[in-house]
Structure formats: structure tokens, C-alpha cells
C-alpha atoms as a PDB file:
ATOM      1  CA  UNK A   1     -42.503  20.008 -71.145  1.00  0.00           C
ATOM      2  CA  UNK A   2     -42.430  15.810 -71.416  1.00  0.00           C
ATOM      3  CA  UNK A   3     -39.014  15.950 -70.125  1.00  0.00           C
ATOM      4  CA  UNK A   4     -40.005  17.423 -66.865  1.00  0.00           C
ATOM      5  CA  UNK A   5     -43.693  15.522 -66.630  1.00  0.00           C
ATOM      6  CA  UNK A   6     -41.323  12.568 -67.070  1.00  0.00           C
ATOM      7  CA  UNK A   7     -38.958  13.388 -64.506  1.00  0.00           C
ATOM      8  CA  UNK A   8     -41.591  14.343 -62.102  1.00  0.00           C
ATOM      9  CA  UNK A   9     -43.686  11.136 -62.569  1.00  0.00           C
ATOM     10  CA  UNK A  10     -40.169   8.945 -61.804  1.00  0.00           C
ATOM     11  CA  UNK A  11     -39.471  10.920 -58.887  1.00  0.00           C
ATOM     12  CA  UNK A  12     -43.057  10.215 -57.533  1.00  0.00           C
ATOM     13  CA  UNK A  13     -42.546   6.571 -58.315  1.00  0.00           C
ATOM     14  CA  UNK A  14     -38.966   6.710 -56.228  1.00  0.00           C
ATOM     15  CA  UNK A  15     -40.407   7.979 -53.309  1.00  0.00           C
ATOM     16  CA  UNK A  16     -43.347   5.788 -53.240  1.00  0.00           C
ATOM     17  CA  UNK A  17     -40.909   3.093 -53.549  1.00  0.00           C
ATOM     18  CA  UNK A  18     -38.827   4.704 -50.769  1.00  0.00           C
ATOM     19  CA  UNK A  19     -41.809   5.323 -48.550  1.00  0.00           C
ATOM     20  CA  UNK A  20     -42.941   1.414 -48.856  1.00  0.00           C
ATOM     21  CA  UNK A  21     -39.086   0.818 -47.686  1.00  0.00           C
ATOM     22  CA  UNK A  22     -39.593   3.539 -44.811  1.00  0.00           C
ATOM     23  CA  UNK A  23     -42.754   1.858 -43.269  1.00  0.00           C
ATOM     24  CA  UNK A  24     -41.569  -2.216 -43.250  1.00  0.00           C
ATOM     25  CA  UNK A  25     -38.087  -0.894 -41.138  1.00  0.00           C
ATOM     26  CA  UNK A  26     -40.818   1.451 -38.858  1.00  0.00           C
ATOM     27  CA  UNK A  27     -42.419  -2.258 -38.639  1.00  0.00           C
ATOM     28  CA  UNK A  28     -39.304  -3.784 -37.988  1.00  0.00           C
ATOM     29  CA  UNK A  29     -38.191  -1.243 -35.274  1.00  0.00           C
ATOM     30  CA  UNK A  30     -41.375  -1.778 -33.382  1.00  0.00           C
ATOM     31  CA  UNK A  31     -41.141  -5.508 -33.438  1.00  0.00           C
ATOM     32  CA  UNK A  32     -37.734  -5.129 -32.095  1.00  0.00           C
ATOM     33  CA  UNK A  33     -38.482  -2.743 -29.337  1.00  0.00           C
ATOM     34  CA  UNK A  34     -40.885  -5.005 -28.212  1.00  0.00           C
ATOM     35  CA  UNK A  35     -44.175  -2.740 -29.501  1.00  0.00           C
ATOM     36  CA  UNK A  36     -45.556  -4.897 -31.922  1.00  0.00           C
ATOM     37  CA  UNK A  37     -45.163  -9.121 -31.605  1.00  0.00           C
ATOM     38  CA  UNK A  38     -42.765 -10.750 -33.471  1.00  0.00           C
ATOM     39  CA  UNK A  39     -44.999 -12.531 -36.531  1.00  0.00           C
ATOM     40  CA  UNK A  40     -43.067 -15.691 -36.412  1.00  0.00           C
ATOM     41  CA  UNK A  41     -43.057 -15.612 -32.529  1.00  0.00           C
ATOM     42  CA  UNK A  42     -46.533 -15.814 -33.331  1.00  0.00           C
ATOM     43  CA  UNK A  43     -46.230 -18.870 -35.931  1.00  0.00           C
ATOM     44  CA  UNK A  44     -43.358 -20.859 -32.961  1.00  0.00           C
ATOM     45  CA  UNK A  45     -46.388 -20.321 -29.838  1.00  0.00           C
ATOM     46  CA  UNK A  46     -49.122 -20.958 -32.167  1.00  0.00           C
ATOM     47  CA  UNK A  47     -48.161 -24.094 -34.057  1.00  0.00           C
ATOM     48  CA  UNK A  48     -44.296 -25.476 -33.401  1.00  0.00           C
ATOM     49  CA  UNK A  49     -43.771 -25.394 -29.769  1.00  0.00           C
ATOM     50  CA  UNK A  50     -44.679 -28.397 -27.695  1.00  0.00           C
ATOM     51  CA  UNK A  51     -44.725 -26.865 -24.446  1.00  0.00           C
ATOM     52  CA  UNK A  52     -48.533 -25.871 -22.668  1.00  0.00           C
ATOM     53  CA  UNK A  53     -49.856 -22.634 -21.330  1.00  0.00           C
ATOM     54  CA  UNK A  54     -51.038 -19.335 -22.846  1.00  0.00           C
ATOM     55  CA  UNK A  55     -48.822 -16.725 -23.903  1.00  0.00           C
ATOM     56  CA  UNK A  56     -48.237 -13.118 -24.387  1.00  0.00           C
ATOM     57  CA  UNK A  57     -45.593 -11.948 -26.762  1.00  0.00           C
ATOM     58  CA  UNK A  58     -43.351  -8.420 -26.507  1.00  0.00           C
ATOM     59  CA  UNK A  59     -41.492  -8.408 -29.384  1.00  0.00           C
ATOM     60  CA  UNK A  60     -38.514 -11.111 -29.068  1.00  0.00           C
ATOM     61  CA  UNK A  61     -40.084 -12.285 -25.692  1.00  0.00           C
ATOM     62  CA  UNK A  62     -43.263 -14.383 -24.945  1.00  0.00           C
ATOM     63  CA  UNK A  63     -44.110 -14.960 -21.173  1.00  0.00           C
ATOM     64  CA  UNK A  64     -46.822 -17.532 -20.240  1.00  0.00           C
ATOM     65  CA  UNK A  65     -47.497 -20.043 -17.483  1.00  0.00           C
ATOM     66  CA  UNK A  66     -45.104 -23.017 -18.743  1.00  0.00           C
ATOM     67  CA  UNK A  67     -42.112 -20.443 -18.756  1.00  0.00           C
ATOM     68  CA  UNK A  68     -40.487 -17.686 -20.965  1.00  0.00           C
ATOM     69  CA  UNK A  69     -39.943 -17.984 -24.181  1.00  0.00           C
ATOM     70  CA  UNK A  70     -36.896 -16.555 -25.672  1.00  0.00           C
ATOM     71  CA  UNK A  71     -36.111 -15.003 -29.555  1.00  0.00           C
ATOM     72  CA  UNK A  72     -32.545 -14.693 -30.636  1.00  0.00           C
ATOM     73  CA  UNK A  73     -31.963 -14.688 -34.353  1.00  0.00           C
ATOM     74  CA  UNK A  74     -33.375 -17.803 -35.487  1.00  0.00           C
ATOM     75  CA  UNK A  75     -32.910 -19.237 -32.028  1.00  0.00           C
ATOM     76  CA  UNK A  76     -35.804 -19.735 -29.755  1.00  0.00           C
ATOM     77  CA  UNK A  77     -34.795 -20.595 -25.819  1.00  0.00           C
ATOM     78  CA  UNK A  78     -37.657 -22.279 -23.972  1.00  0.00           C
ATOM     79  CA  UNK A  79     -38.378 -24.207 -20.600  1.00  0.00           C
ATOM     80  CA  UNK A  80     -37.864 -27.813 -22.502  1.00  0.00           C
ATOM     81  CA  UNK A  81     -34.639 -26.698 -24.811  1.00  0.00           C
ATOM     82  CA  UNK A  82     -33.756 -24.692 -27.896  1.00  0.00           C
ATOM     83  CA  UNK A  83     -35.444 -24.891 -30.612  1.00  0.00           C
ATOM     84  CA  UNK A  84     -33.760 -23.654 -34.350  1.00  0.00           C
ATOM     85  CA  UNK A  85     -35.401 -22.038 -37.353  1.00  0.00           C
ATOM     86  CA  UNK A  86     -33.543 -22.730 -40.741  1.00  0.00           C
ATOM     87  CA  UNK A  87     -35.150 -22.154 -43.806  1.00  0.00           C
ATOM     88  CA  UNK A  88     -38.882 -22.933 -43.213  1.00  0.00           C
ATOM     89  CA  UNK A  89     -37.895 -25.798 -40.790  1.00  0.00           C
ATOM     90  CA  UNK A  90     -38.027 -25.963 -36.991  1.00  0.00           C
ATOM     91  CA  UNK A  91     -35.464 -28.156 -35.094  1.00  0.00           C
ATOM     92  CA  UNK A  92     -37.089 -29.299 -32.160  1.00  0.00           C
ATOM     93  CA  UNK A  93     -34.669 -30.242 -29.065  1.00  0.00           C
ATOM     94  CA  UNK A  94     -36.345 -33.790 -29.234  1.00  0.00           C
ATOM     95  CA  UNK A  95     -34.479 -34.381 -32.410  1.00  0.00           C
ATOM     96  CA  UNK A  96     -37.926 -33.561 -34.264  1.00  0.00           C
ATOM     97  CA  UNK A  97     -38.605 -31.260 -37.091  1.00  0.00           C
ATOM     98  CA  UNK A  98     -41.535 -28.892 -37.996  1.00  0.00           C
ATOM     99  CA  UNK A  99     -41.581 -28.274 -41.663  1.00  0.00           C
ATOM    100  CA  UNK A 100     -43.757 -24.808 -41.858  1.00  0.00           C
ATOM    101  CA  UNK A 101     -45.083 -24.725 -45.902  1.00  0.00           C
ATOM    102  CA  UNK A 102     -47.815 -22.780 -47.047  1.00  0.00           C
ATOM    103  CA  UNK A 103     -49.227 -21.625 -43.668  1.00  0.00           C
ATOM    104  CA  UNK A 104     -49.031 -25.435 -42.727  1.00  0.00           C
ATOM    105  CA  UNK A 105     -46.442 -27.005 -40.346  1.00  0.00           C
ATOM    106  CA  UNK A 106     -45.851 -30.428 -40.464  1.00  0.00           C
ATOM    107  CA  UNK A 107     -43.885 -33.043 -38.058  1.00  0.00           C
ATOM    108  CA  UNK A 108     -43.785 -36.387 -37.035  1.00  0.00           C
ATOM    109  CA  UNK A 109     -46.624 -36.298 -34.356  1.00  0.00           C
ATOM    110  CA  UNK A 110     -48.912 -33.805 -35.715  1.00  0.00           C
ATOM    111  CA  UNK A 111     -50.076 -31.266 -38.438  1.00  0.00           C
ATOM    112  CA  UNK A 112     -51.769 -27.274 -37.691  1.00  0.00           C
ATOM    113  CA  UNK A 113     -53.003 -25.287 -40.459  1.00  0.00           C
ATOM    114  CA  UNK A 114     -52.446 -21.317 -39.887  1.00  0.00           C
ATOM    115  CA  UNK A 115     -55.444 -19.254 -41.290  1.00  0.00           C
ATOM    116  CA  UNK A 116     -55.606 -16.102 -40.494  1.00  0.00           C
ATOM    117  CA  UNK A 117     -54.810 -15.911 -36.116  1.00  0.00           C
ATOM    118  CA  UNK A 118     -55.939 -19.218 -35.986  1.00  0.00           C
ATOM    119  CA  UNK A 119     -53.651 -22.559 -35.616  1.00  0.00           C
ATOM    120  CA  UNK A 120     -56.175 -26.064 -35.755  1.00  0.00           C
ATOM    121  CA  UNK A 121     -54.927 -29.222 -36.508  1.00  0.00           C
ATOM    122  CA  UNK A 122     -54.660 -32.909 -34.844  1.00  0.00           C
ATOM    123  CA  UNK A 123     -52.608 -31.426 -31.705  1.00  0.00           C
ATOM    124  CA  UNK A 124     -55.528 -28.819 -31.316  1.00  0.00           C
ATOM    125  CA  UNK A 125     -56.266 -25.061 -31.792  1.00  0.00           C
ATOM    126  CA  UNK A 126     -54.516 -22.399 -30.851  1.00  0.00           C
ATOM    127  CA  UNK A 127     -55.861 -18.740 -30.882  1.00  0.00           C
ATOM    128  CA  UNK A 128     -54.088 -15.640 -31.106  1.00  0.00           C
ATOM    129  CA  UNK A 129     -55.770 -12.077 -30.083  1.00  0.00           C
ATOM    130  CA  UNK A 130     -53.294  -9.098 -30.381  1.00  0.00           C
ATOM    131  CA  UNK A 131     -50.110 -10.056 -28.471  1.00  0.00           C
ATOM    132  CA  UNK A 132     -52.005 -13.396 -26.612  1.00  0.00           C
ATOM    133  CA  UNK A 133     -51.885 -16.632 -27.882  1.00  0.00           C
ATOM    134  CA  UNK A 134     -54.021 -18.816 -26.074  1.00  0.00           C
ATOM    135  CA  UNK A 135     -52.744 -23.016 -26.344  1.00  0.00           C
ATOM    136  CA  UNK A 136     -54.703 -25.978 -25.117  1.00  0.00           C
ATOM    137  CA  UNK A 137     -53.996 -26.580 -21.961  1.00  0.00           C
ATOM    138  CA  UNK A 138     -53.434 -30.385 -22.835  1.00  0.00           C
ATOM    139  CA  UNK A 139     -50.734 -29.252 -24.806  1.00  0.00           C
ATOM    140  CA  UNK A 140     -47.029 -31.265 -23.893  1.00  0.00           C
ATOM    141  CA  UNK A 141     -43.735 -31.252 -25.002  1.00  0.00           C
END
């Protein structure tokens, strides 16, 4: 009778493992298929990218009124260059850097704090409701 209580309990443990597994790639799938935002899509509008206007992100995509912004990879195509994430640091095409640590990201000209769907620091606040991230409009490369 333990042998089988025992087997039982690890086979509920597998597939709660299994289901935890089953719901981040449903997450991913809708992220990629442009039904949820991309999170770090999110983080780039919010906080990294120097360029002004509101935005509202599709998955990989985020339209607005300075121009499309475009996810590929780790890539991010906008109006005023590429920009490159690698390993919690954005490579801005002014030859600037955006070191993202701790829900902070960091460069030469400025500092934003991330809490919650909120970005505030010295280059201003940025909002985010649902999909829309909404920049100051004083907001420049």
C-alpha cells in the first residue's frame, strides 16, 4: 500500500511540474503570435529607447507616433537605428549602453527605476496600461 501512495504522490508532483512547463510555452506562444506584449518590449519602450511618442505593443511589434518598433531575437529595429540586448545590457546605436539591474537601467545620460508598469527616473515617467506605453512627449533620441 506505501508503494503505490508513493508512486501516486510522485506522479502528482510530475505533472504539476509538467503543467507549470505547459502554461510558460502557452505564455510564450501568445507573446509570439502577437496576443500578449512582449515583457521586455515593454522594459526597451518603457525605459531604454530614446526615441518620443506613445506606443502600443503586439507581441514582437510596437507601433507609435515616432515610428515602428521592431523585435528580432535580441535585436530591436527602430526609426533612429538598432539597438542590441546582450546579457542585461542595451547597445544603443549612439555608441551608448543601458545597463538594466534589478528593475533599474542605467546609462550615461540618465537612470529609470521599473516598479511595477511604471518607468520614473531623471529622463521622466513612462506608463504602461495593457499593451500601451505612454512616453513623455519631450522624450529624444
Amino acid at each position: 500500500m506505501k508503494t503505490k501512495t508513493i508512486v501516486l504522490v510522485l506522479a502528482m508532483a510530475g505533472s504539476a511540474f509538467a503543467g507549470d512547463d505547459f502554461i510558460e510555452k502557452i505564455k510564450e506562444t501568445r507573446i509570439k503570435n502577437g496576443c500578449d506584449p512582449d515583457p521586455k518590449m515593454a522594459d526597451f519602450t518603457g525605459a531604454v529607447y530614446r526615441g518620443g511618442g506613445d506606443y502600443v505593443a503586439s507581441g514582437s511589434v510596437a507601433n507609435g507616433s515616432g515610428g515602428p518598433i521592431i523585435k528580432s531575437g535580441n535585436v530591436y529595429h527602430t526609426p533612429y537605428g538598432v539597438y542590441t540586448y546582450v546579457n542585461g545590457t542595451w547597445l544603443r546605436p549612439d555608441g551608448g549602453a543601458v545597463v538594466e539591474a534589478k528593475g533599474s537601467f542605467v546609462s550615461w545620460d540618465g537612470a529609470m527605476v521599473k516598479a511595477k508598469n511604471v518607468y520614473v527616473g531623471n529622463l521622466g515617467a513612462s506608463v504602461g496600461a495593457g499593451n500601451v506605453m505612454l512616453r513623455p512627449s519631450w522624450a529624444s533620441r
